[in-house]
Each structure stands twice: as structure tokens, then as C-alpha cells.
Protein backbone atom coordinates (compact mmCIF):
# COMPACT_ATOMS: atom_id res chain seq x y z
CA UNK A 1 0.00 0.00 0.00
CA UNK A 2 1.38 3.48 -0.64
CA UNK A 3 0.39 7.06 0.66
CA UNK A 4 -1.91 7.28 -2.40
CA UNK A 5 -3.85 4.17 -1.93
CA UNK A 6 -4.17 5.13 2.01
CA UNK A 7 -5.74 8.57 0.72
CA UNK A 8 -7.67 7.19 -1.45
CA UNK A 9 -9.35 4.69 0.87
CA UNK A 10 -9.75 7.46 3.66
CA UNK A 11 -11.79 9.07 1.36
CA UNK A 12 -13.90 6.82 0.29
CA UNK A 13 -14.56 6.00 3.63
CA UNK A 14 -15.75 9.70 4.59
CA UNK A 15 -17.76 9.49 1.49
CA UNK A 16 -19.63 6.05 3.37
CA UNK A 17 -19.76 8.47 6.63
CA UNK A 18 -16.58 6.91 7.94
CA UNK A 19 -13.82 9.74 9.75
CA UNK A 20 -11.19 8.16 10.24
CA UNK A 21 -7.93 9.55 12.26
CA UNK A 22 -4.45 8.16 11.94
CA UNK A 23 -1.59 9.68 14.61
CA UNK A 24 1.92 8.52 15.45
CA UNK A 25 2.81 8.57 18.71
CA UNK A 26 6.91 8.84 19.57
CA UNK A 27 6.23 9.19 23.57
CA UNK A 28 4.71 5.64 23.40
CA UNK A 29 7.31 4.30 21.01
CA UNK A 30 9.61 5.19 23.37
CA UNK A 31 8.15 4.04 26.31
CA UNK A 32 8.24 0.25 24.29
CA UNK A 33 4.41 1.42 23.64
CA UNK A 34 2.46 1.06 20.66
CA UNK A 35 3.17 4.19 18.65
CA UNK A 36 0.21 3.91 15.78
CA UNK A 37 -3.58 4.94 16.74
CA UNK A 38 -5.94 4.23 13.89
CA UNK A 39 -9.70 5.32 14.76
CA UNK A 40 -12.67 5.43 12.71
CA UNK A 41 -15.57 6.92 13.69
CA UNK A 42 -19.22 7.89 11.96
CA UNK A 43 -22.78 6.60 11.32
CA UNK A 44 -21.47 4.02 8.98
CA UNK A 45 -19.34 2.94 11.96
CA UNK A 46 -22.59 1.19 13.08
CA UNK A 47 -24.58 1.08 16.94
CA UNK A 48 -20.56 1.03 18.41
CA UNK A 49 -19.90 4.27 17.00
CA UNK A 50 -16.48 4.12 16.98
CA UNK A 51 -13.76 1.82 16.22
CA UNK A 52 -9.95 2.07 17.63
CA UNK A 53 -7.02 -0.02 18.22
CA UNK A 54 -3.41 0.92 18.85
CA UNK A 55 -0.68 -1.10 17.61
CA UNK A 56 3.00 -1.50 16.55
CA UNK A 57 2.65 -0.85 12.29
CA UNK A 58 0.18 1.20 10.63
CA UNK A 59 -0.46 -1.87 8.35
CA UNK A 60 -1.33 -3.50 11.77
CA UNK A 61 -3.96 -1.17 12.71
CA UNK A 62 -5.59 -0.65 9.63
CA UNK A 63 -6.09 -4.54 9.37
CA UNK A 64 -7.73 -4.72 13.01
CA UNK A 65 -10.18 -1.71 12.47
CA UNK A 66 -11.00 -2.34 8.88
CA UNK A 67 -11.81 -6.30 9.71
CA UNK A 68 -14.01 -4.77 12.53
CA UNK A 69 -15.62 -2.42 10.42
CA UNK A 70 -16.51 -5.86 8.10
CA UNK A 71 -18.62 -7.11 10.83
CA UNK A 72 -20.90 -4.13 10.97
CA UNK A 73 -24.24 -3.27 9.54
CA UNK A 74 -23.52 -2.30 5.91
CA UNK A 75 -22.11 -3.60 2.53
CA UNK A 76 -18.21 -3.07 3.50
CA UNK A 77 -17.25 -6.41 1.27
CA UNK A 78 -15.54 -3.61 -1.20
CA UNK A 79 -13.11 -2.66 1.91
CA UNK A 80 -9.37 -3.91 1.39
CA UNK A 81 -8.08 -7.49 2.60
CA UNK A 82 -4.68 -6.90 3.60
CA UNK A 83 -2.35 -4.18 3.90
CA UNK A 84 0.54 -6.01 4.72
């Protein structure tokens, strides 16, 4: 996946009522945290409103959130596999 495939996708998603919100952290990193935050957040998002996960790789979190966005209400089959 490259920066134009990731821009791509996040807008898509805000045109299906999706925000979504990507952020870096370095304080975690260096506190042997996990330095990516991916959240998505919206209508679309379904009755939980929001999904989040923080992990190690960006790749990482945008499998986790976009596998739980899959299981909610809506036709989300179009959404990308695997961004590893």
C-alpha cells in the first residue's frame, strides 16, 4: 500500500460516513508502547460508533479496524483485505 492508496481509501470511507484519524505517537514508542492509533468513527461505523485499536505498524492497525468495520451493519465487502 502506498500514501496514495491510504488517501484514497480514507476518502472513500468519509464518502460512506466513515472519519477516520491516523496519529503517530513517539512518547509511546519510546516508552516500548504502541506508537500507531488508527480510529474510525461515523454513522457508517454502526450502533458502536467508533472503532480504535493501537498497535506497533500502521499496516497493523488498519487490518484490526477495517476487519471490525466488516462485521458491521452495511455492505463493506468492497473494503481492502490486507495491507501487509
Amino acid at each position: 500500500m502506498d500514501l496514495r492508496d491510504l488517501s484514497d481509501l480514507m476518502e472513500i470511507l468519509g464518502d460512506q460516513g466513515v472519519a477516520t484519524l491516523l496519529q503517530f505517537n513517539q512518547e509511546r514508542l519510546a516508552d516500548n508502547g504502541k506508537p500507531w492509533t488508527v480510529i474510525l468513527t461515523g454513522p457508517a461505523v454502526g450502533p458502536i460508533r467508533i472503532i480504535d485499536y493501537d498497535g506497533d505498524t500502521l499496516p497493523e492497525c488498519l487490518n484490526v479496524v477495517l476487519n471490525k468495520l466488516r462485521e458491521q451493519p452495511g455492505d463493506w465487502s468492497w473494503l481492502p483485505i490486507d495491507f501487509s
